[in-house]
N, C-alpha and C. Protein backbone atom coordinates (compact mmCIF):
# COMPACT_ATOMS: atom_id res chain seq x y z
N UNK A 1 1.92 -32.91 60.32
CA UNK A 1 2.20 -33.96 61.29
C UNK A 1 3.11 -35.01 60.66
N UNK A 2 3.72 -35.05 61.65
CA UNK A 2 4.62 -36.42 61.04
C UNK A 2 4.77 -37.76 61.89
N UNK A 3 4.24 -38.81 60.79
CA UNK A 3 4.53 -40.81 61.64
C UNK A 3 6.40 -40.98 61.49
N UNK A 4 7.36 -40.77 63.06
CA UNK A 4 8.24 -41.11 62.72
C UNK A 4 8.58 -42.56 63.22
N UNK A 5 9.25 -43.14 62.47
CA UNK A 5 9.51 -44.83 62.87
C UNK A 5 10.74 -44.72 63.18
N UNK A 6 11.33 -45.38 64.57
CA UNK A 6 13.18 -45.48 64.67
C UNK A 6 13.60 -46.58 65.53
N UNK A 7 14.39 -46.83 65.55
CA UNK A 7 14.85 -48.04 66.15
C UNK A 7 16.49 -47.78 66.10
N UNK A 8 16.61 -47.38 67.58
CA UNK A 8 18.02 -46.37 68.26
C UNK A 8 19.00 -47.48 69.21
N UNK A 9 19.86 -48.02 68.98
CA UNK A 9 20.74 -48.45 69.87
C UNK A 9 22.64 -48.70 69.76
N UNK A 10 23.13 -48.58 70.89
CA UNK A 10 24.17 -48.97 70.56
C UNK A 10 25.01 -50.13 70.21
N UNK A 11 26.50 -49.93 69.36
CA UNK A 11 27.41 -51.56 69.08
C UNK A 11 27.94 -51.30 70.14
N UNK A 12 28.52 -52.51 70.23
CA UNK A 12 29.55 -53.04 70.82
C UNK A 12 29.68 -53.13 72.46
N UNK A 13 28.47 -52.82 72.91
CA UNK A 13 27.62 -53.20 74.14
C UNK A 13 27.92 -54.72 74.66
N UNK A 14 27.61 -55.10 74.18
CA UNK A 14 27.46 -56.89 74.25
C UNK A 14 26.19 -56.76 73.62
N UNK A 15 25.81 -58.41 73.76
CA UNK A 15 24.67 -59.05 72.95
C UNK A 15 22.83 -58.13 73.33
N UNK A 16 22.89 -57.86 74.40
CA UNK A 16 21.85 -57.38 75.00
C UNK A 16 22.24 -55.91 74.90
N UNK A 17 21.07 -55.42 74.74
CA UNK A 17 20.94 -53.63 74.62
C UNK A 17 19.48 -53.07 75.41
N UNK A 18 19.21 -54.10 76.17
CA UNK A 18 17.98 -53.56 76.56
C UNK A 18 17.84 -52.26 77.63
N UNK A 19 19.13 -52.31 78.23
CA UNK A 19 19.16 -51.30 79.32
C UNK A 19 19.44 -49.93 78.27
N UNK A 20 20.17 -49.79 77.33
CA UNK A 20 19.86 -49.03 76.51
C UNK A 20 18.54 -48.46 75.60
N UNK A 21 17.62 -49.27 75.33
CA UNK A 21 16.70 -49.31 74.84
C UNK A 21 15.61 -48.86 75.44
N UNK A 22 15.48 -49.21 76.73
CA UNK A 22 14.75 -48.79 77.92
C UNK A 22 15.11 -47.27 78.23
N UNK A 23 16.02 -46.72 78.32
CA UNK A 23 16.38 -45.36 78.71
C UNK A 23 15.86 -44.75 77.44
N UNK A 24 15.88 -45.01 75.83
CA UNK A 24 14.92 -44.24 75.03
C UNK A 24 13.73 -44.10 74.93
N UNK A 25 13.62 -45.80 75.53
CA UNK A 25 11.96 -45.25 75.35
C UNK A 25 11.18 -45.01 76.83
N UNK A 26 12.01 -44.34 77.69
CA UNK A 26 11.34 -43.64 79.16
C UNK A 26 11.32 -42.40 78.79
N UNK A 27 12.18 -41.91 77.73
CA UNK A 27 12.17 -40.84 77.16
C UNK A 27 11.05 -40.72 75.94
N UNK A 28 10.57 -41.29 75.75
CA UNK A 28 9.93 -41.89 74.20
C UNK A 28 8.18 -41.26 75.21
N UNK A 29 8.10 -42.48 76.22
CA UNK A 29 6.52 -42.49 77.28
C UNK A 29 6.86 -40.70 78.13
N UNK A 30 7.72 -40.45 78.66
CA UNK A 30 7.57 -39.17 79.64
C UNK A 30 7.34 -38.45 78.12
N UNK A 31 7.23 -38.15 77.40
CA UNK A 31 7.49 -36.97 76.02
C UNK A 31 5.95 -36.40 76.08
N UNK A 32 4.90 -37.45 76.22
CA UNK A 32 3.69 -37.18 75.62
C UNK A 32 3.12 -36.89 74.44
N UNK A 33 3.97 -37.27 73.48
CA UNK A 33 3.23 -37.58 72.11
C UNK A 33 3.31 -39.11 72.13
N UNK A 34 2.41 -39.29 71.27
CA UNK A 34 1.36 -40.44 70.71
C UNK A 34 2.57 -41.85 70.30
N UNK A 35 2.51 -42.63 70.60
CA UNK A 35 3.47 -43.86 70.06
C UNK A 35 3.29 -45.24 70.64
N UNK A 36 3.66 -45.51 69.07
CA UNK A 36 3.24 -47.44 69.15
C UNK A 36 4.97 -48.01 69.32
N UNK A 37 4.76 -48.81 70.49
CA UNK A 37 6.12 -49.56 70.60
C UNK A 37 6.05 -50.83 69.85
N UNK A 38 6.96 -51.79 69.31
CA UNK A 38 6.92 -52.54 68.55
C UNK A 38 8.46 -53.23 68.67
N UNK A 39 7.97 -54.64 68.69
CA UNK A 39 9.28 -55.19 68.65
C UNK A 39 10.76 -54.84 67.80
N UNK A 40 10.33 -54.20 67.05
CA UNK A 40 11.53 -53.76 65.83
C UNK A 40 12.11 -52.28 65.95
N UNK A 41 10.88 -51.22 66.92
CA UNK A 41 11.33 -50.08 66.76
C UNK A 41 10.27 -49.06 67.60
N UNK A 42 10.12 -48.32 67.29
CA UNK A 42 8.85 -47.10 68.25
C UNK A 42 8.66 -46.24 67.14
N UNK A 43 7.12 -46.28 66.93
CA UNK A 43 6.84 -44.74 65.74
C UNK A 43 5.90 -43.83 67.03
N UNK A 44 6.45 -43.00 66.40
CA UNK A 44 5.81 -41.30 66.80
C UNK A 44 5.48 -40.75 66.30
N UNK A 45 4.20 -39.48 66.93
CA UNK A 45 3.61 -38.83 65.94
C UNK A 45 3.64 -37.38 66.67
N UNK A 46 3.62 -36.60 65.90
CA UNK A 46 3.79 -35.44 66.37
C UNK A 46 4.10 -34.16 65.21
N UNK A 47 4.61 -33.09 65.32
CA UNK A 47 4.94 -31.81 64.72
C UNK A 47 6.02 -32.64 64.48
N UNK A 48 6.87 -31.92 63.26
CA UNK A 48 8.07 -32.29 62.89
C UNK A 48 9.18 -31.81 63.88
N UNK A 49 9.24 -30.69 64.56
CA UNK A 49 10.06 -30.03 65.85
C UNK A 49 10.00 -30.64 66.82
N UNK A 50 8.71 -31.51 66.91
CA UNK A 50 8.45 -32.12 68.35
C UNK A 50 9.30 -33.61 68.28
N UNK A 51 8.69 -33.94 66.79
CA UNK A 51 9.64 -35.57 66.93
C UNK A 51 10.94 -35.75 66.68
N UNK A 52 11.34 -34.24 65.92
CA UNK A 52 13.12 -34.61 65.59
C UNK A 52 13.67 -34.26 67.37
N UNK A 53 12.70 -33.31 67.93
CA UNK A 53 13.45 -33.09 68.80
C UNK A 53 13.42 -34.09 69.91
N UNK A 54 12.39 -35.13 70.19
CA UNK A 54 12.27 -36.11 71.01
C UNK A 54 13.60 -37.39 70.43
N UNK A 55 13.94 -37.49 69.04
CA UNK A 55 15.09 -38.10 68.37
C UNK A 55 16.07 -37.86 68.76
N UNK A 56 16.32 -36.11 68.74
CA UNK A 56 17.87 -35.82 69.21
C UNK A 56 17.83 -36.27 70.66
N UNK A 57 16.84 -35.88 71.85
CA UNK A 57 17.58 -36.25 73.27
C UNK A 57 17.42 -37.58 73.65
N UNK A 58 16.92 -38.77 72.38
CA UNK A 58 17.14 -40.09 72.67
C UNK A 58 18.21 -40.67 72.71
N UNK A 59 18.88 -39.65 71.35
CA UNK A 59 19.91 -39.74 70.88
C UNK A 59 21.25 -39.30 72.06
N UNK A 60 21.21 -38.13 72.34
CA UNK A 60 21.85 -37.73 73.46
C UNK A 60 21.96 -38.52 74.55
N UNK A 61 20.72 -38.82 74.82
CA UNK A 61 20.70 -39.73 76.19
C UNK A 61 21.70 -41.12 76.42
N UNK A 62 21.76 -41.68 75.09
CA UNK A 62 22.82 -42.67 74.29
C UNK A 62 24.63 -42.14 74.18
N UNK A 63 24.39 -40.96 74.11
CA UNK A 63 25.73 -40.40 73.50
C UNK A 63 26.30 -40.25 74.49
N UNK A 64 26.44 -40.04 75.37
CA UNK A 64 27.08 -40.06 77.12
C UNK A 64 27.99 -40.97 77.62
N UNK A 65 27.41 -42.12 77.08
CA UNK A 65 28.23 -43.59 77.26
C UNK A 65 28.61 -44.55 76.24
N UNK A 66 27.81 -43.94 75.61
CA UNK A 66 28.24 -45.35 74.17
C UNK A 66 28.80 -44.18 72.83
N UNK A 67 29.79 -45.16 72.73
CA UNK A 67 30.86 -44.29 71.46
C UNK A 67 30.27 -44.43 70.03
N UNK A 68 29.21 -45.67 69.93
CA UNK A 68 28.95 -45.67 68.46
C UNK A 68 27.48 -46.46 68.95
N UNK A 69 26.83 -45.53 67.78
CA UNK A 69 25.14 -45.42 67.74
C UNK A 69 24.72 -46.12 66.60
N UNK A 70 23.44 -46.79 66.46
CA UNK A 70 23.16 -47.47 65.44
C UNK A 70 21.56 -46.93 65.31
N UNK A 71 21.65 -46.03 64.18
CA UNK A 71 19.93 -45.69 64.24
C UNK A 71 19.21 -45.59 62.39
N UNK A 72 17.77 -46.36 62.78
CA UNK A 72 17.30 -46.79 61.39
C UNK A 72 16.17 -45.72 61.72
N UNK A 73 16.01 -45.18 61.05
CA UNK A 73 14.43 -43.91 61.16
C UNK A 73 13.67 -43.81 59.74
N UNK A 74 12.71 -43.58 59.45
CA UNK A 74 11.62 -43.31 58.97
C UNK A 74 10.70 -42.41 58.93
N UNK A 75 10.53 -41.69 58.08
CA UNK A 75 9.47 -40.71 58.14
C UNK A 75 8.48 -40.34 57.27
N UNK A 76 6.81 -40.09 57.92
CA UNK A 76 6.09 -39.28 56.86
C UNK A 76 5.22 -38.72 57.12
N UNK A 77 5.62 -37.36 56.61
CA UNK A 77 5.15 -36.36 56.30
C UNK A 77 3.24 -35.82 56.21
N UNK A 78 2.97 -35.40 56.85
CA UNK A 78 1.73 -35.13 55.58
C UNK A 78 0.65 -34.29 56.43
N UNK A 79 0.50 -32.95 55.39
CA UNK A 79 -0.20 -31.83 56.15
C UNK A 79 -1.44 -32.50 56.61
N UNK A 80 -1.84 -31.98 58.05
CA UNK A 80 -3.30 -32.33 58.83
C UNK A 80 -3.25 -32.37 59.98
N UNK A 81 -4.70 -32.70 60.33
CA UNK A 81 -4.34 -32.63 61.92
C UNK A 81 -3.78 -34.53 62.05
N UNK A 82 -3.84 -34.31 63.18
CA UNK A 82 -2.79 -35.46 64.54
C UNK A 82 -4.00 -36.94 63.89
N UNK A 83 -3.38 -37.64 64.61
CA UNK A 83 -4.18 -39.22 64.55
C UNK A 83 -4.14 -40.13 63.55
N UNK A 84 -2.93 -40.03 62.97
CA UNK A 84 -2.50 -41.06 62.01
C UNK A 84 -2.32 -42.30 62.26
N UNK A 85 -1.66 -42.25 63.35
CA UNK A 85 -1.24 -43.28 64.34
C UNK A 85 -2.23 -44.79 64.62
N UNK A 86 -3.29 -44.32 64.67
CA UNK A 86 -4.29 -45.31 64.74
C UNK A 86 -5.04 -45.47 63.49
N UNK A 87 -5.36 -44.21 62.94
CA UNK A 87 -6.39 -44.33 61.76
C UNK A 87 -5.86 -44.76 60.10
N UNK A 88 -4.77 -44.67 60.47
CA UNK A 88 -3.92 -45.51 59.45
C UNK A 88 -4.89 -46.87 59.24
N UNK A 89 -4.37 -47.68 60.57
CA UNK A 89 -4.51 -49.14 60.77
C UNK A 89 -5.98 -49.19 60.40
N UNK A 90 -6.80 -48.35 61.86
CA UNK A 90 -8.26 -48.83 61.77
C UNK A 90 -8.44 -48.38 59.93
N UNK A 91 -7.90 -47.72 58.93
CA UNK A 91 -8.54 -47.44 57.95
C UNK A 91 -8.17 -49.15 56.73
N UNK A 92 -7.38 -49.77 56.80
CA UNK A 92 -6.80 -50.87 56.64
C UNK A 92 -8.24 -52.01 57.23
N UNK A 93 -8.41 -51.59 58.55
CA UNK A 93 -9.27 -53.17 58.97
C UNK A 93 -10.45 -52.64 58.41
N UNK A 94 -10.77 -51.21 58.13
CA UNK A 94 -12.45 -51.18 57.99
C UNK A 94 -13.00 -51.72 56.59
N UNK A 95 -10.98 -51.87 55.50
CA UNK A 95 -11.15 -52.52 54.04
C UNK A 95 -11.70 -53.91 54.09
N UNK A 96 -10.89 -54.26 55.29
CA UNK A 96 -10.56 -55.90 54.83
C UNK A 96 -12.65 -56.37 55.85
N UNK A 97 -12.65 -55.29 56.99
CA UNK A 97 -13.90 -55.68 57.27
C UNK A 97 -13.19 -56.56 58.88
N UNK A 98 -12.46 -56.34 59.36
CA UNK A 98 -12.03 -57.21 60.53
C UNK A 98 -10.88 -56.94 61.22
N UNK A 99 -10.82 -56.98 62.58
CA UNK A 99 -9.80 -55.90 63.29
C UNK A 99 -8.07 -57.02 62.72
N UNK A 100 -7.30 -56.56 62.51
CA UNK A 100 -6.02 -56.83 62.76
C UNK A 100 -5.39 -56.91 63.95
N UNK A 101 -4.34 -58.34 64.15
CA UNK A 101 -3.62 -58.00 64.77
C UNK A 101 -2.52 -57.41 64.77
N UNK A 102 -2.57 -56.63 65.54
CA UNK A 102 -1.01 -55.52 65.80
C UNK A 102 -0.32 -55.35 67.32
């Protein structure tokens, strides 16, 4: 399974990219794998086939209209089953003894 982190948009748009941003991540929610949105970016979790391939048609979905793409990604790896996504964190608050905000 893999936690991928990305944060996908285009230059030279103007100042606002949200209508861009929005079309990845309708693609990001219709997909049905697991993901935390976040002001900075969207991580996903999934098979490695499932999330590069949910990457490329974000990516695509972008490439239609905008000539130049700006994308920061992240990834990791690590044999097991699914549910990183949360148990990451909850494994973090059960140290400290108190929920986090996130």
């Amino acid at each position: 399974m893999v936690l991928l982190e990305f944060a996908m948009a285009p230059s030279g748009k103007g100042e606002s990219v949200s209508e861009y941003v929005a079309r990845v991540l309708d693609l990001v929610d219709k997909s049905g794998l697991p993901y935390q949105l976040t002001p900075m970016g969207t991580i996903i979790e999934g098979d490695w086939d499932e999330a590069m391939g949910l990457l490329t048609s974000c990516f695509k979905a972008l490439q239609h209209d905008c000539t130049r793409i700006g994308l920061n990604l992240k990834v990791d790896y690590r044999a097991g089953p699914a549910g990183r996504l949360r148990s990451k964190t909850e494994k973090i608050e059960q140290r400290l003894g108190r929920k986090l905000v996130t």
